[in-house]
N, C-alpha and C. Protein backbone atom coordinates (compact mmCIF):
# COMPACT_ATOMS: atom_id res chain seq x y z
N UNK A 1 43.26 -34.05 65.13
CA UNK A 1 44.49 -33.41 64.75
C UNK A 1 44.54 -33.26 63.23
N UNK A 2 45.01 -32.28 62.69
CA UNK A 2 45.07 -31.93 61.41
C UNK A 2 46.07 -32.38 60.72
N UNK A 3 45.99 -33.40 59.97
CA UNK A 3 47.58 -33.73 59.03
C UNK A 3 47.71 -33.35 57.64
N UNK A 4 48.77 -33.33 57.07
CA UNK A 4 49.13 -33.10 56.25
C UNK A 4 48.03 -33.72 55.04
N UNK A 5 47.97 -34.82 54.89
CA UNK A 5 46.63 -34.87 54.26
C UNK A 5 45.45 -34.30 54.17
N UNK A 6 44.94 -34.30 55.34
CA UNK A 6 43.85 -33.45 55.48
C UNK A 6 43.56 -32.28 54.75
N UNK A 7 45.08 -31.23 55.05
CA UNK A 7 44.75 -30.40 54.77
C UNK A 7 45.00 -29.84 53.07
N UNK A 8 45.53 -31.44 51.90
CA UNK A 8 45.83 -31.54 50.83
C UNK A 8 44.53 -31.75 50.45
N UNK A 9 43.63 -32.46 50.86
CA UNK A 9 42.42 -32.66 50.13
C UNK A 9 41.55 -32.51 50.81
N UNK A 10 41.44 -31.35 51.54
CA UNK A 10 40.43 -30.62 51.53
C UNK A 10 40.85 -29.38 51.02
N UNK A 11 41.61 -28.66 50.62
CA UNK A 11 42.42 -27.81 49.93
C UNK A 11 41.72 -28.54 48.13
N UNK A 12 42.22 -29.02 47.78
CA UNK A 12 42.01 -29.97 46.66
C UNK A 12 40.66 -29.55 46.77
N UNK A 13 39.31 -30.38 47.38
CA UNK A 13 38.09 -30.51 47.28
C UNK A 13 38.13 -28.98 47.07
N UNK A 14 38.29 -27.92 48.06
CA UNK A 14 37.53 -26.77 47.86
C UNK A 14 38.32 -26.01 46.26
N UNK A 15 38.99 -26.35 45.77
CA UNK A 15 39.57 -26.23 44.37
C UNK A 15 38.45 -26.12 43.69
N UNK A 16 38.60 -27.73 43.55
CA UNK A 16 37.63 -28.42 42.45
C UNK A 16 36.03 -27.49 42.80
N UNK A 17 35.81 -27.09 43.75
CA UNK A 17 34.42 -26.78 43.92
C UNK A 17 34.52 -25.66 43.18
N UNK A 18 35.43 -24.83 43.83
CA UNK A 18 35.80 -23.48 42.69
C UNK A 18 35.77 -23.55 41.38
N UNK A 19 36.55 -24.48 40.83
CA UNK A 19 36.59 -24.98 39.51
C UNK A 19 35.05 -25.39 38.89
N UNK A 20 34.76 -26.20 39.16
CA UNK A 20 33.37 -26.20 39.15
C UNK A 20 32.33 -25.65 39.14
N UNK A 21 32.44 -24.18 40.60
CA UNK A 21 31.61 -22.83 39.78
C UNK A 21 31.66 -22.23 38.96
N UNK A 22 33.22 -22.02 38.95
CA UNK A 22 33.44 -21.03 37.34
C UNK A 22 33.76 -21.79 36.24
N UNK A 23 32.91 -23.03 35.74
CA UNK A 23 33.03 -23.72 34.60
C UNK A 23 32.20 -23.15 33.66
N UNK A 24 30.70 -22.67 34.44
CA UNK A 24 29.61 -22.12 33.53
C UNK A 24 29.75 -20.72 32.73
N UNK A 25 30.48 -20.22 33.78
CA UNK A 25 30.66 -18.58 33.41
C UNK A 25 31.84 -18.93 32.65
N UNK A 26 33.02 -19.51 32.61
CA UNK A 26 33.83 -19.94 31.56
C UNK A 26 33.44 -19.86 30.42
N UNK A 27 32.68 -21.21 30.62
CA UNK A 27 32.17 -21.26 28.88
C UNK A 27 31.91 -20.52 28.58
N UNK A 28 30.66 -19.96 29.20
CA UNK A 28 29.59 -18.85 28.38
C UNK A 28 30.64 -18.04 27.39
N UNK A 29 31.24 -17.20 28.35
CA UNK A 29 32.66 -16.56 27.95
C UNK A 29 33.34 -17.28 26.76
N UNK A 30 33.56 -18.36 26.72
CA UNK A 30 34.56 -18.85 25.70
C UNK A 30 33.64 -19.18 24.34
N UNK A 31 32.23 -19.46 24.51
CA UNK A 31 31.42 -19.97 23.41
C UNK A 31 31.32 -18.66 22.86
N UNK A 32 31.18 -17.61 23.30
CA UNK A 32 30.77 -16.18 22.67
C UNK A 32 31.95 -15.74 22.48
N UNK A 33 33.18 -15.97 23.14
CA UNK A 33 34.70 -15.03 22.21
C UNK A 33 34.96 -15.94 20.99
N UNK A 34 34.53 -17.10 21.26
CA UNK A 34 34.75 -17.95 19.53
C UNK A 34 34.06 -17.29 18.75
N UNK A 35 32.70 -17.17 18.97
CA UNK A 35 31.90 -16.71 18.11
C UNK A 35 31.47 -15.39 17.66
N UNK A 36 32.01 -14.47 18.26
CA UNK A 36 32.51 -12.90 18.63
C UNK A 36 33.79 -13.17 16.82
N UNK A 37 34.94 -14.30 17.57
CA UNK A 37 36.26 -13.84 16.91
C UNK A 37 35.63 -14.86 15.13
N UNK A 38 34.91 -15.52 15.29
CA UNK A 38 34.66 -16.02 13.57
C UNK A 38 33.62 -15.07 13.18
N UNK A 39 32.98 -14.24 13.65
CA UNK A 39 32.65 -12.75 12.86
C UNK A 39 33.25 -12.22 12.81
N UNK A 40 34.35 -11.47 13.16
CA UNK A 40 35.12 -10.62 13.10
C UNK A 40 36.36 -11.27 11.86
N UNK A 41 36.53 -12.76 11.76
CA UNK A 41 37.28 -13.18 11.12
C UNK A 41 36.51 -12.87 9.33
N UNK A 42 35.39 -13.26 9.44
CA UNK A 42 34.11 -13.13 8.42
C UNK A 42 34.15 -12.15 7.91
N UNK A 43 33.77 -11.14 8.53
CA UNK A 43 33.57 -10.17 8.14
C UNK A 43 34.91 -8.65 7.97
N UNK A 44 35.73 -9.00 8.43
CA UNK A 44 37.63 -8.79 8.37
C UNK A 44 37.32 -7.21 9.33
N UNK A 45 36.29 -7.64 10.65
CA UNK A 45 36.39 -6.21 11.45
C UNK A 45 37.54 -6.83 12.11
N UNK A 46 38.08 -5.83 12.66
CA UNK A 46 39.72 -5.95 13.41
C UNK A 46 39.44 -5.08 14.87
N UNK A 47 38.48 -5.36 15.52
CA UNK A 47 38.35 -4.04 16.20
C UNK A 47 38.56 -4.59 17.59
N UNK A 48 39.44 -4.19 18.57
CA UNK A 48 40.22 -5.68 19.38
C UNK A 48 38.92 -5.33 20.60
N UNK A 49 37.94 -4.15 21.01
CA UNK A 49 37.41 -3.79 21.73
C UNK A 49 35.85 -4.64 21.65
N UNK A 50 35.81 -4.70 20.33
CA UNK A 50 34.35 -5.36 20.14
C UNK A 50 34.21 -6.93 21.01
N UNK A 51 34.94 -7.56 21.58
CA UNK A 51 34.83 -8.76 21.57
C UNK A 51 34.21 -8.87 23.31
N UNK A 52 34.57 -7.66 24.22
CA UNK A 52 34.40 -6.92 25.55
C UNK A 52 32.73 -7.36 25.71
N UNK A 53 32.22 -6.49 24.94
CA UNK A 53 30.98 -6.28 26.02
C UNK A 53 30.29 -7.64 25.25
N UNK A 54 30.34 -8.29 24.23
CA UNK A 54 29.08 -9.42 24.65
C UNK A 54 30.06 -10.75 25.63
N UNK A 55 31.10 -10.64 25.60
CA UNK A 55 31.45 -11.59 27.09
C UNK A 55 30.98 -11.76 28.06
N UNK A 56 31.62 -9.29 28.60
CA UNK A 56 30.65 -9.50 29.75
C UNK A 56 29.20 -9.65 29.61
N UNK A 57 28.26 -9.36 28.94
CA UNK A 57 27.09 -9.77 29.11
C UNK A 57 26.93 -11.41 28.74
N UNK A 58 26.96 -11.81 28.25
CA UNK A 58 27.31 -13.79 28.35
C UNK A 58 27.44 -14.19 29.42
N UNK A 59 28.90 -13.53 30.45
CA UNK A 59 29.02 -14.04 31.96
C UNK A 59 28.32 -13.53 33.15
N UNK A 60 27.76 -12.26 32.19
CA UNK A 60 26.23 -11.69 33.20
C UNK A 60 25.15 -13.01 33.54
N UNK A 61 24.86 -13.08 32.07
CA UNK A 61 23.69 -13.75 31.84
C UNK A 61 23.86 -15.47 32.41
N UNK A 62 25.36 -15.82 32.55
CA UNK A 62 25.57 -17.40 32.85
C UNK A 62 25.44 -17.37 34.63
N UNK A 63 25.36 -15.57 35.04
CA UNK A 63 25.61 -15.85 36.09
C UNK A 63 24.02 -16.15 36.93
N UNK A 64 23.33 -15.04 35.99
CA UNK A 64 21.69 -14.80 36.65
C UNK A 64 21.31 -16.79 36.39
N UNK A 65 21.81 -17.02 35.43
CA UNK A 65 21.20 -18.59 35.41
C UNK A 65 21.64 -19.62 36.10
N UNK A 66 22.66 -19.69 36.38
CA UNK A 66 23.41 -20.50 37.13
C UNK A 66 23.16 -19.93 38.74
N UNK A 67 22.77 -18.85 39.29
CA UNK A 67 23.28 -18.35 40.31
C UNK A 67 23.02 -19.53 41.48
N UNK A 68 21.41 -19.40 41.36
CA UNK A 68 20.95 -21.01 42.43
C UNK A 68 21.77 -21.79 42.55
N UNK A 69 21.72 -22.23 41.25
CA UNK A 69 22.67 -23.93 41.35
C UNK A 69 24.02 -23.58 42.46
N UNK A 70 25.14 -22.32 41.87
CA UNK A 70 26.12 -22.32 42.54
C UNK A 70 26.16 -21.74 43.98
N UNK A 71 24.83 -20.95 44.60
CA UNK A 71 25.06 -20.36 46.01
C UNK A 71 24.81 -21.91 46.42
N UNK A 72 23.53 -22.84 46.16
CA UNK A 72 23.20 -24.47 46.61
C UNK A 72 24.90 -25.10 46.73
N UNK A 73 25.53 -24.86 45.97
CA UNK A 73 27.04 -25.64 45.85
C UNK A 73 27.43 -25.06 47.07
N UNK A 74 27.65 -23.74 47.35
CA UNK A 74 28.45 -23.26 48.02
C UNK A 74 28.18 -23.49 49.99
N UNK A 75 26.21 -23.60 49.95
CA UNK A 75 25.96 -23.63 50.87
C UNK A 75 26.46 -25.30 51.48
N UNK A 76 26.45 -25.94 50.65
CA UNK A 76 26.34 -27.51 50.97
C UNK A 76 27.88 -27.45 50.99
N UNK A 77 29.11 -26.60 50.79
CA UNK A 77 30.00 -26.83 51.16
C UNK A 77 30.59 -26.52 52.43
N UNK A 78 30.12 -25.24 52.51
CA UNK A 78 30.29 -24.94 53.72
C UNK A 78 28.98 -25.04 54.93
N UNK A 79 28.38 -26.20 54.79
CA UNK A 79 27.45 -26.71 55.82
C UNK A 79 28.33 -28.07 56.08
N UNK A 80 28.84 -28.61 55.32
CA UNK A 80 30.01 -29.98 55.45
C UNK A 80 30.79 -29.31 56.26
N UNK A 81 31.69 -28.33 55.97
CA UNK A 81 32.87 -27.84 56.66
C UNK A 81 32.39 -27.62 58.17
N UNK A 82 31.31 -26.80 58.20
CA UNK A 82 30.66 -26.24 59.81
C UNK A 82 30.44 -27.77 60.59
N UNK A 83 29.86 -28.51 59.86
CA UNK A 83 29.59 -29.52 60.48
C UNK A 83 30.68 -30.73 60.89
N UNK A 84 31.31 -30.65 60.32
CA UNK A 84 32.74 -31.57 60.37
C UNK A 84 34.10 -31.05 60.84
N UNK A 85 33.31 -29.90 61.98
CA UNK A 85 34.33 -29.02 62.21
C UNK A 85 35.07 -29.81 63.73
N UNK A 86 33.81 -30.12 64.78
CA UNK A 86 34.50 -31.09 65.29
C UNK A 86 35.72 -32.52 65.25
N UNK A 87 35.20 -32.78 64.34
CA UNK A 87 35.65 -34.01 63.79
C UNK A 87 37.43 -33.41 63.29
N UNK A 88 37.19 -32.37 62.47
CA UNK A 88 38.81 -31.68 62.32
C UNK A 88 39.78 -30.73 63.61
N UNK A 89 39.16 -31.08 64.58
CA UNK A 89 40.12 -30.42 65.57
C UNK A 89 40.36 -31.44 66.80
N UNK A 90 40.12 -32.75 66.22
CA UNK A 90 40.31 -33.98 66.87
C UNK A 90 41.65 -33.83 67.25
């Protein structure tokens, strides 16, 4: 039977897993708009468009590198879930 717990933390867990994939592509993103916005501070360009495309390519590139690691996350989550599926309709 499904209780109210249950369905708080496993709700919760699959969060955090989320959270957890998009930590890499985060950064990438956030290390390159810092460093995007202290050239632009440097050099006094103001140009609000420039800061666009090396992000997306940053969260391109965090994604081709990371990709393994996170489909491996994703499979091992939902091989728990398939498998513990009995066990949740107790």
């Amino acid at each position: 039977m499904v209780t109210p717990d249950f369905v708080v933390s496993f709700s919760a867990e699959a969060l955090k897993l989320a959270l957890i994939i998009a930590a890499p592509m985060l950064g990438f993103g956030l290390v390159v708009g810092v460093a995007v916005s202290m050239f632009q501070a440097v050099t006094s360009i103001q140009e609000m468009t420039l800061t666009f495309i090396p992000k997306i390519l940053a969260v391109m590139a965090s994604i081709v590198l990371f990709f393994p690691w996170m489909i491996e996350m994703m499979v091992n989550f939902t091989a728990r879930v398939i498998i513990n599926i009995p066990m949740y309709i107790r």
